[in-house]
PDB file of N, CA and C in Angstrom:
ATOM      1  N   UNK A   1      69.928  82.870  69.462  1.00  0.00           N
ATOM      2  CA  UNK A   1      69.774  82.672  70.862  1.00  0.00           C
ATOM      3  C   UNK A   1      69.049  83.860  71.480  1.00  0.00           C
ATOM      4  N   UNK A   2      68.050  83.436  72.366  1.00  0.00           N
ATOM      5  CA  UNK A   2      67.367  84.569  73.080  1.00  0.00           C
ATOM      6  C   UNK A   2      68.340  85.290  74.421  1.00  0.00           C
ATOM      7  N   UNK A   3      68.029  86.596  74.094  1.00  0.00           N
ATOM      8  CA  UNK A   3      68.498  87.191  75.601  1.00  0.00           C
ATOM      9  C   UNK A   3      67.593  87.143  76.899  1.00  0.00           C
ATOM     10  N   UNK A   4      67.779  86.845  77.874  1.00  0.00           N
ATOM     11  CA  UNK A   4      67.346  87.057  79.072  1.00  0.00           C
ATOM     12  C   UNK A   4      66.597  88.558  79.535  1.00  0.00           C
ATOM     13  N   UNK A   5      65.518  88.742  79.400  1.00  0.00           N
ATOM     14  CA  UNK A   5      64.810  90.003  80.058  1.00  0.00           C
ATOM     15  C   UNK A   5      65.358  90.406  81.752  1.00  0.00           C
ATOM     16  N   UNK A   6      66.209  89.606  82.706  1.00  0.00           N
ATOM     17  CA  UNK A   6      66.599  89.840  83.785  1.00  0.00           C
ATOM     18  C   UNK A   6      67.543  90.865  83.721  1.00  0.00           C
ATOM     19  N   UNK A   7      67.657  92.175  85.145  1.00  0.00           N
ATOM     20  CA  UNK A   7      68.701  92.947  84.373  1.00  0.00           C
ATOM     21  C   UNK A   7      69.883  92.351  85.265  1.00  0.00           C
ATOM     22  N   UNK A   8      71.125  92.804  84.389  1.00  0.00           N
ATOM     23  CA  UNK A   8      72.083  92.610  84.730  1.00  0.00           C
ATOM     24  C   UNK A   8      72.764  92.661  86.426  1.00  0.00           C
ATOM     25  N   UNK A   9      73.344  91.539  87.393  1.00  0.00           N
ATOM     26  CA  UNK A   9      73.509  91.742  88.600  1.00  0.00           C
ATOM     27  C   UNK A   9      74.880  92.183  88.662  1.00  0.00           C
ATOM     28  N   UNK A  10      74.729  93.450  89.855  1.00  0.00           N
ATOM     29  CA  UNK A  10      75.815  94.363  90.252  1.00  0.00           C
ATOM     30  C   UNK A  10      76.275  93.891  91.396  1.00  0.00           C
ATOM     31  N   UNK A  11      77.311  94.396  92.003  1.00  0.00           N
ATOM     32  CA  UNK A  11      78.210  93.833  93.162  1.00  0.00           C
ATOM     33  C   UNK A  11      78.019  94.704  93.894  1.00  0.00           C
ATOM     34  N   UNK A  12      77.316  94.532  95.120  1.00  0.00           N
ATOM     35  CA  UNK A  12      77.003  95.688  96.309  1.00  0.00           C
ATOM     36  C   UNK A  12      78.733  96.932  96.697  1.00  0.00           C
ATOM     37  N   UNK A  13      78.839  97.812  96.915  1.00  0.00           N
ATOM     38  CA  UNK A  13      80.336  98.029  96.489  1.00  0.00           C
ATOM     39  C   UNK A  13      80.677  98.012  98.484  1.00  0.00           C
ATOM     40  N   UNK A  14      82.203  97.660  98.352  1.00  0.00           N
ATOM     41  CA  UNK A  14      81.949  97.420  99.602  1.00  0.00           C
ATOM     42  C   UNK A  14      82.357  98.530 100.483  1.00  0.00           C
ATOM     43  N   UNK A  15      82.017  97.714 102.107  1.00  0.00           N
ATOM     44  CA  UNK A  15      81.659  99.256 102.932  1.00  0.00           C
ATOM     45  C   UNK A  15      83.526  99.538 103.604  1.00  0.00           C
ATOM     46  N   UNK A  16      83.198 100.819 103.934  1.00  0.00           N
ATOM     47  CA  UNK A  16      84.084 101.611 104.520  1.00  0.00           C
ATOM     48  C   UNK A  16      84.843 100.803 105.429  1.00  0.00           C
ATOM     49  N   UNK A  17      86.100 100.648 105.408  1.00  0.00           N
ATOM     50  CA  UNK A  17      86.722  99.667 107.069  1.00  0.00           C
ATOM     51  C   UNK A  17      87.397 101.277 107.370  1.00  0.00           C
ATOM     52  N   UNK A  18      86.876 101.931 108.563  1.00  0.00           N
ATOM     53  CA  UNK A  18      87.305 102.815 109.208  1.00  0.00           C
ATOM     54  C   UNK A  18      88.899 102.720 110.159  1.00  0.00           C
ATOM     55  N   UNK A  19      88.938 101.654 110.713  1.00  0.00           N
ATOM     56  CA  UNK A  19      89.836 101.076 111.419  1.00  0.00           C
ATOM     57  C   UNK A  19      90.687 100.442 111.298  1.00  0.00           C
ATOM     58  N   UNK A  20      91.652 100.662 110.766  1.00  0.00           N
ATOM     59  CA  UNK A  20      92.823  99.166 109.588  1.00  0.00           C
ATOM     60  C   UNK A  20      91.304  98.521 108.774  1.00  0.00           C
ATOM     61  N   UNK A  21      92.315  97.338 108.558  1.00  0.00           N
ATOM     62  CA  UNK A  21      91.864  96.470 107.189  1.00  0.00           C
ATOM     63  C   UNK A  21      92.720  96.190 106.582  1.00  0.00           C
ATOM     64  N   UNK A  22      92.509  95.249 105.357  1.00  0.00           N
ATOM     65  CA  UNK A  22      93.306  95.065 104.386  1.00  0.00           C
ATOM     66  C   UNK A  22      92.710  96.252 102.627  1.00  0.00           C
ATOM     67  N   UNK A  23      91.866  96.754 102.827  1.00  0.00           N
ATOM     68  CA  UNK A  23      91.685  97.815 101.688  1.00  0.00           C
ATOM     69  C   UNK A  23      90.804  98.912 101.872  1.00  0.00           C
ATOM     70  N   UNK A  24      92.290  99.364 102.665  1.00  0.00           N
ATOM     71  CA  UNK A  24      91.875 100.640 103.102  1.00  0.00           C
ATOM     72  C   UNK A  24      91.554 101.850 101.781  1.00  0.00           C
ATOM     73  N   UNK A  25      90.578 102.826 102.090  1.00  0.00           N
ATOM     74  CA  UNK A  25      90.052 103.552 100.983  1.00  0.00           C
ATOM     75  C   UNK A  25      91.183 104.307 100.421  1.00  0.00           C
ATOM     76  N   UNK A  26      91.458 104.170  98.994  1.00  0.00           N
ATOM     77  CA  UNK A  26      92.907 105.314  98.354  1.00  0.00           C
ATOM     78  C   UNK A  26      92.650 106.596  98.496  1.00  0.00           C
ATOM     79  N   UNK A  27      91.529 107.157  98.416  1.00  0.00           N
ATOM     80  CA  UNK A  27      91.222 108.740  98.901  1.00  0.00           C
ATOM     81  C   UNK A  27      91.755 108.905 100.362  1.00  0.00           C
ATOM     82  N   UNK A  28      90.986 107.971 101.026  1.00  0.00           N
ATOM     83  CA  UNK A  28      91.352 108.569 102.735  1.00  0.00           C
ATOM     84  C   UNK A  28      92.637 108.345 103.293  1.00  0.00           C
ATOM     85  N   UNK A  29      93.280 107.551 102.262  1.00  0.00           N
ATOM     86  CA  UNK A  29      94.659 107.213 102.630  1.00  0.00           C
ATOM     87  C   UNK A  29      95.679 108.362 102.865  1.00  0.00           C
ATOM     88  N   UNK A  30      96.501 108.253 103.829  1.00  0.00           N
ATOM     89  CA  UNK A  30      97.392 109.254 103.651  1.00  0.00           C
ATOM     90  C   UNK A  30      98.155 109.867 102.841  1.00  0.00           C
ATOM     91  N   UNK A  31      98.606 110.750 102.098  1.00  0.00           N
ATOM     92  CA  UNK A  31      99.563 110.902 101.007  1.00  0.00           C
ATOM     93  C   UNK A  31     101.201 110.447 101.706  1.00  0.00           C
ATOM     94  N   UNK A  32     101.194 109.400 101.559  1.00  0.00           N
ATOM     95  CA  UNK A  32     103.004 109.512 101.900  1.00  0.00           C
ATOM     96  C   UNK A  32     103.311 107.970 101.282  1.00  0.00           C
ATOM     97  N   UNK A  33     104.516 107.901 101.364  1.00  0.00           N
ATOM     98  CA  UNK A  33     105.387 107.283 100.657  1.00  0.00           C
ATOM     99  C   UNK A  33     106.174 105.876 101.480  1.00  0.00           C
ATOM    100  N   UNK A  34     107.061 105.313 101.021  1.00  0.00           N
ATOM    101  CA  UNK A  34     107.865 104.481 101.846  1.00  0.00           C
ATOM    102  C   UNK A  34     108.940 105.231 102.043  1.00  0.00           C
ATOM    103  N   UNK A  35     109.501 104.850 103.698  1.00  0.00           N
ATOM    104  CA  UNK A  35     110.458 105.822 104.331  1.00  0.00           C
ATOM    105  C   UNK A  35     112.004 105.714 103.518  1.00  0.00           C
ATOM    106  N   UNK A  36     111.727 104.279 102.679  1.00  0.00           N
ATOM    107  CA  UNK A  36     113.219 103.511 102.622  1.00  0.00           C
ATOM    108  C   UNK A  36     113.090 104.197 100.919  1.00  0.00           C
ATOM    109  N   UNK A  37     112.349 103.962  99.718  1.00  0.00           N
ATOM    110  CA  UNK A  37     112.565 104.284  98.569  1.00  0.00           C
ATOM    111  C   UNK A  37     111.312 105.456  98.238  1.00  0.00           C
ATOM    112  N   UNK A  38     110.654 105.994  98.678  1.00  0.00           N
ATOM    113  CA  UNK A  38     109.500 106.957  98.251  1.00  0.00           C
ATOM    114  C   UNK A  38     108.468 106.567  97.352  1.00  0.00           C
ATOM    115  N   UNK A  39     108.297 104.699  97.266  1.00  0.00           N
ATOM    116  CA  UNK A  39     107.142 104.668  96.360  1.00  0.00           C
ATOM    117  C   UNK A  39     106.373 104.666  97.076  1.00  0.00           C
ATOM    118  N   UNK A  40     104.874 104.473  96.581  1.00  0.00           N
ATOM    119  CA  UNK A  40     103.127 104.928  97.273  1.00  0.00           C
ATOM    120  C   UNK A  40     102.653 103.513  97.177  1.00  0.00           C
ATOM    121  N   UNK A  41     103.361 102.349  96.268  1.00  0.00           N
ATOM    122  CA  UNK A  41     102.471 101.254  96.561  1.00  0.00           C
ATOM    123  C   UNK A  41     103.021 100.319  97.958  1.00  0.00           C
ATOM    124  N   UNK A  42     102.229 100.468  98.761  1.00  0.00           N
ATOM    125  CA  UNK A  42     102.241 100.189 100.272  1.00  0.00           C
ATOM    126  C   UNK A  42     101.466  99.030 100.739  1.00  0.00           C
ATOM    127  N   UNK A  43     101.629  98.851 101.446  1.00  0.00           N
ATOM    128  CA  UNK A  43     100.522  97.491 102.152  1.00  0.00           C
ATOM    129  C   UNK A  43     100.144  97.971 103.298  1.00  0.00           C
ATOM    130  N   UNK A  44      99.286  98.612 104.052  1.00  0.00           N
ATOM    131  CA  UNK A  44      99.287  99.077 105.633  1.00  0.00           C
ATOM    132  C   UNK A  44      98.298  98.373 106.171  1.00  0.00           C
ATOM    133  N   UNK A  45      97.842  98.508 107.450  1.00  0.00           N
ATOM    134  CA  UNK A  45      96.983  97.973 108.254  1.00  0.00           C
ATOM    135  C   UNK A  45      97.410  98.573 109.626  1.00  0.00           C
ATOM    136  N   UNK A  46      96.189  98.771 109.994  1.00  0.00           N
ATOM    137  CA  UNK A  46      96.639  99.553 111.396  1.00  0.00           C
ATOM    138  C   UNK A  46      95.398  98.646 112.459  1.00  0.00           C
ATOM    139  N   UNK A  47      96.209  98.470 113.624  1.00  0.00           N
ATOM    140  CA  UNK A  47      95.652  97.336 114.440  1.00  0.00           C
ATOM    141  C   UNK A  47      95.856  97.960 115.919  1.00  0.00           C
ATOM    142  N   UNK A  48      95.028  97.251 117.017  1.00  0.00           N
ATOM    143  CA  UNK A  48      95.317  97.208 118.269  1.00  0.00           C
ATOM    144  C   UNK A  48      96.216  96.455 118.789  1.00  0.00           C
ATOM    145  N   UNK A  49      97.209  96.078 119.581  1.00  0.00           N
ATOM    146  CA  UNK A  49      97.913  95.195 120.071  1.00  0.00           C
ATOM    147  C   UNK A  49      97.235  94.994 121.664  1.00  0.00           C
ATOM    148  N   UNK A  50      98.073  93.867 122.043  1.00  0.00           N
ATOM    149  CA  UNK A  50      97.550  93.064 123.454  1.00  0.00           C
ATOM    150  C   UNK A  50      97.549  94.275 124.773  1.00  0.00           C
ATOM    151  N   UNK A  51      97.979  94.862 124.744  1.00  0.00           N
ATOM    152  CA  UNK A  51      98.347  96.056 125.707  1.00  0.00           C
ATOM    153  C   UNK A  51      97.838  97.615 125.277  1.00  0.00           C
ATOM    154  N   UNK A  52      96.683  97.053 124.178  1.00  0.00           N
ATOM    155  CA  UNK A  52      96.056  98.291 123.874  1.00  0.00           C
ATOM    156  C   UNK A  52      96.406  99.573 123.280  1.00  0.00           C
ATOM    157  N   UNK A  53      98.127  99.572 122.848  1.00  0.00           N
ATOM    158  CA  UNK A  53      98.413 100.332 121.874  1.00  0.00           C
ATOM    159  C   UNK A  53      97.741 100.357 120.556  1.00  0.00           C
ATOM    160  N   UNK A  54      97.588 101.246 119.815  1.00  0.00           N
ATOM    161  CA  UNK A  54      97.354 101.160 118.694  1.00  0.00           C
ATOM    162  C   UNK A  54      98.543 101.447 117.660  1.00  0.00           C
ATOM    163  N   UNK A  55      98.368 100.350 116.316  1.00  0.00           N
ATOM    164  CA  UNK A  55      99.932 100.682 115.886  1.00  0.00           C
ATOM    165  C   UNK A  55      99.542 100.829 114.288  1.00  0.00           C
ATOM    166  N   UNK A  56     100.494 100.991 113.147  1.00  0.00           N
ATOM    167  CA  UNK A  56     100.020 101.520 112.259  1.00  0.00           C
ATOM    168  C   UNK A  56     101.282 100.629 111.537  1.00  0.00           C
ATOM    169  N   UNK A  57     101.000  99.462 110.560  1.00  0.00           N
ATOM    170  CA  UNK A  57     102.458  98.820 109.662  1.00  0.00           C
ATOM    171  C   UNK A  57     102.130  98.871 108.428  1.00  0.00           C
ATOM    172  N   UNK A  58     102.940  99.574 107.497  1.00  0.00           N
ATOM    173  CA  UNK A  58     103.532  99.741 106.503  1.00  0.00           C
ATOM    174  C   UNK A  58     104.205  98.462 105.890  1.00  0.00           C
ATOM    175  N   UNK A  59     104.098  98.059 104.819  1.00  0.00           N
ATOM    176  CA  UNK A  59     105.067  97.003 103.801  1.00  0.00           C
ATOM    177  C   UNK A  59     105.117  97.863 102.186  1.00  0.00           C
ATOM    178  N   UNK A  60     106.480  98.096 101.796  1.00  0.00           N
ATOM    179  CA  UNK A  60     105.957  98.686 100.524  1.00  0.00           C
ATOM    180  C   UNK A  60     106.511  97.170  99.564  1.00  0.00           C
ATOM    181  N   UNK A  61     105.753  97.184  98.405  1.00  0.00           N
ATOM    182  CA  UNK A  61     105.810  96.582  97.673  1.00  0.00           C
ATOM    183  C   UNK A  61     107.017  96.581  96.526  1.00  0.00           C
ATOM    184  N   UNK A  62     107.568  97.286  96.539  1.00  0.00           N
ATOM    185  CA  UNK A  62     109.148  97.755  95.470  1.00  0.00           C
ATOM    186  C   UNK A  62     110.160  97.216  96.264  1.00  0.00           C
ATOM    187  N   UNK A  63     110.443  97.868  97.504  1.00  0.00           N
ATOM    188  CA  UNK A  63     111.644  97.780  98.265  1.00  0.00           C
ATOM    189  C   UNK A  63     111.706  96.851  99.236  1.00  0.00           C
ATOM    190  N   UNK A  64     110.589  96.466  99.803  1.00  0.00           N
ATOM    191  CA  UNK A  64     110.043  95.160 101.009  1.00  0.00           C
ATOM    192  C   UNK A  64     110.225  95.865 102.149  1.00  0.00           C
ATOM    193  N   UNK A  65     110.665  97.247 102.669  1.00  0.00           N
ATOM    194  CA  UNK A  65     110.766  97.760 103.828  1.00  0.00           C
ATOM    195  C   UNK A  65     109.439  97.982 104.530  1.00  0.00           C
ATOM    196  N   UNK A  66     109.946  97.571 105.697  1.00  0.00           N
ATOM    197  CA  UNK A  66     108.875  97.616 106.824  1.00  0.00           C
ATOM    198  C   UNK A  66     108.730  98.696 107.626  1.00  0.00           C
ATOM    199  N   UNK A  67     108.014  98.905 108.233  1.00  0.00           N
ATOM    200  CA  UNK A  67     107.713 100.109 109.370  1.00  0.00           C
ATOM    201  C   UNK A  67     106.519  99.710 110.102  1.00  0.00           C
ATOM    202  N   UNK A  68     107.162  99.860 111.615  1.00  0.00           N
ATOM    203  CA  UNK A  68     105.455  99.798 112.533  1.00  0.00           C
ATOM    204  C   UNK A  68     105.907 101.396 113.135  1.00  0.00           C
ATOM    205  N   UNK A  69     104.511 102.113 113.488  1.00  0.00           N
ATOM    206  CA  UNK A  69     104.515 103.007 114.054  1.00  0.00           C
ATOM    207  C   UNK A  69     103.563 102.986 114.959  1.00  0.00           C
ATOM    208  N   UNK A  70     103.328 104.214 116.352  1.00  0.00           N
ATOM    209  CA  UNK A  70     102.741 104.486 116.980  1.00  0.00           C
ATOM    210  C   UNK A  70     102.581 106.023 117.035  1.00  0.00           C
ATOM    211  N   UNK A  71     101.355 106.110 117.642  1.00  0.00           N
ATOM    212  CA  UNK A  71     101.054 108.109 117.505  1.00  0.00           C
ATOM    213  C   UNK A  71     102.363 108.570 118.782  1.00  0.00           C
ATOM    214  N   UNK A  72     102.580 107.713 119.554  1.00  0.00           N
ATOM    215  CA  UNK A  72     102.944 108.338 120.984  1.00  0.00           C
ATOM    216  C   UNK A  72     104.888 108.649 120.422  1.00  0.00           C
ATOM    217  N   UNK A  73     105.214 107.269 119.766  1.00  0.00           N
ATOM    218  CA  UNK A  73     106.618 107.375 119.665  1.00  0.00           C
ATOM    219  C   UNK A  73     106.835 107.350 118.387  1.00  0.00           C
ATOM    220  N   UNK A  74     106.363 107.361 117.535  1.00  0.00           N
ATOM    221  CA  UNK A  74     106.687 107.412 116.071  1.00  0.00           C
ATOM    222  C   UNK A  74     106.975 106.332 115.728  1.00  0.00           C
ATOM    223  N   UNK A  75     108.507 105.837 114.746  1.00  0.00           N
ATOM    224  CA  UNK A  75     108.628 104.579 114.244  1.00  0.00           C
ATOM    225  C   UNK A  75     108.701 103.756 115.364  1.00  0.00           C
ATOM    226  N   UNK A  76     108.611 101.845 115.682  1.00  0.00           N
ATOM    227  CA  UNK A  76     108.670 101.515 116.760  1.00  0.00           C
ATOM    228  C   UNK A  76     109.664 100.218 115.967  1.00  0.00           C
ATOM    229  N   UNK A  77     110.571 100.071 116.751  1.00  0.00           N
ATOM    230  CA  UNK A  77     111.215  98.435 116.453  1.00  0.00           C
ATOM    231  C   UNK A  77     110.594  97.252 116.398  1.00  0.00           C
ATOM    232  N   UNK A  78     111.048  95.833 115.711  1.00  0.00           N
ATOM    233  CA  UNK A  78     109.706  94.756 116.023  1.00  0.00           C
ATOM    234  C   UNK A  78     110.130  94.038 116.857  1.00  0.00           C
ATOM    235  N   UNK A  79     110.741  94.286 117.680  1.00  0.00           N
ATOM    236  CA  UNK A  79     111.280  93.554 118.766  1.00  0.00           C
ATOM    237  C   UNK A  79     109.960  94.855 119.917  1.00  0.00           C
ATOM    238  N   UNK A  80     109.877  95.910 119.644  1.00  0.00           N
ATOM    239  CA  UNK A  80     109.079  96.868 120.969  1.00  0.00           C
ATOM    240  C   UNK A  80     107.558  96.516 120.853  1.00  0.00           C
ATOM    241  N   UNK A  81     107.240  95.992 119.252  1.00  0.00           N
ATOM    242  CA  UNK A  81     106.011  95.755 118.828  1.00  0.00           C
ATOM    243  C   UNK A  81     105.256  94.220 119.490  1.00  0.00           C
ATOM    244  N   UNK A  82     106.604  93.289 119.282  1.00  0.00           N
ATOM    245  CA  UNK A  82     106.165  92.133 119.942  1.00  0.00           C
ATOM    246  C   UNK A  82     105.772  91.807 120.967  1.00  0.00           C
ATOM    247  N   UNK A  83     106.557  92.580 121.633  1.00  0.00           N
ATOM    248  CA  UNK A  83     106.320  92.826 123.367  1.00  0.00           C
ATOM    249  C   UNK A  83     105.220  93.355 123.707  1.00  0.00           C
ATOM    250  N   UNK A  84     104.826  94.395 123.335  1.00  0.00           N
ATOM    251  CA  UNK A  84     103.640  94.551 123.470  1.00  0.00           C
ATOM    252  C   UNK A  84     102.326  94.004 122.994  1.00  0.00           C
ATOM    253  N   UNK A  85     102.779  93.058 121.747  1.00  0.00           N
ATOM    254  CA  UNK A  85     101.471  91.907 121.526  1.00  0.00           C
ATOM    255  C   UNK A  85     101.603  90.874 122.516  1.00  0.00           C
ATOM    256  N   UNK A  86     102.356  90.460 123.125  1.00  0.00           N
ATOM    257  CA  UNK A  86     102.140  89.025 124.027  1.00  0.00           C
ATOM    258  C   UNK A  86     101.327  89.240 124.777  1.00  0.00           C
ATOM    259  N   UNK A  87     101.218  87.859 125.227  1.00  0.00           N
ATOM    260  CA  UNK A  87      99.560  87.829 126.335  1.00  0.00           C
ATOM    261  C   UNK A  87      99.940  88.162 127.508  1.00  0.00           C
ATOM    262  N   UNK A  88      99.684  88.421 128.606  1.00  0.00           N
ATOM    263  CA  UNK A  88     100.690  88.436 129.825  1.00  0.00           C
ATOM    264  C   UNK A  88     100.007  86.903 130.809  1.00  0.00           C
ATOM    265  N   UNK A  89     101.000  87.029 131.238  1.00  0.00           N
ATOM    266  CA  UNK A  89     101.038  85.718 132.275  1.00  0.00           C
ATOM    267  C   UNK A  89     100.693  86.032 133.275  1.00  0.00           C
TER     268      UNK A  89
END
């Protein structure tokens, strides 16, 4: 069988999500842990909410513990988080 003279196609690598996302870069990531067991495999995404907070949620993958945070108050409840996503009337 003949080989193909075409060269081989590469996968453009993808770009930077500066702002949340779902894969956020492992270098730029923070070094820290889950609050509940100290493992590093995490799920985060950090988002705007309806009222223009910005918030930062954590899921770790071992233990299932959650965390939303904010810069202003630190950890936030999801009952304080919701409230501040609704639409207002």
């Amino acid at each position: 069988m003949a080989r193909s003279s075409a060269p081989a196609r590469r996968r453009a690598p993808m770009p930077l999500l500066r702002h949340g996302g779902l894969r956020p870069e492992r270098a730029r990531r923070p070094a820290r842990g889950c609050a509940a067991c100290g493992s590093e495999r995490l799920t985060e995404i950090s988002m705007t909410l309806t009222d223009g907070s910005r918030v930062h949620f954590s899921s770790c993958h071992v233990c299932e513990h959650r965390t939303w945070r904010n810069a202003q108050e630190g950890a936030m409840s999801l009952d304080g988080v919701l409230t501040r996503a609704r639409k207002p009337r």
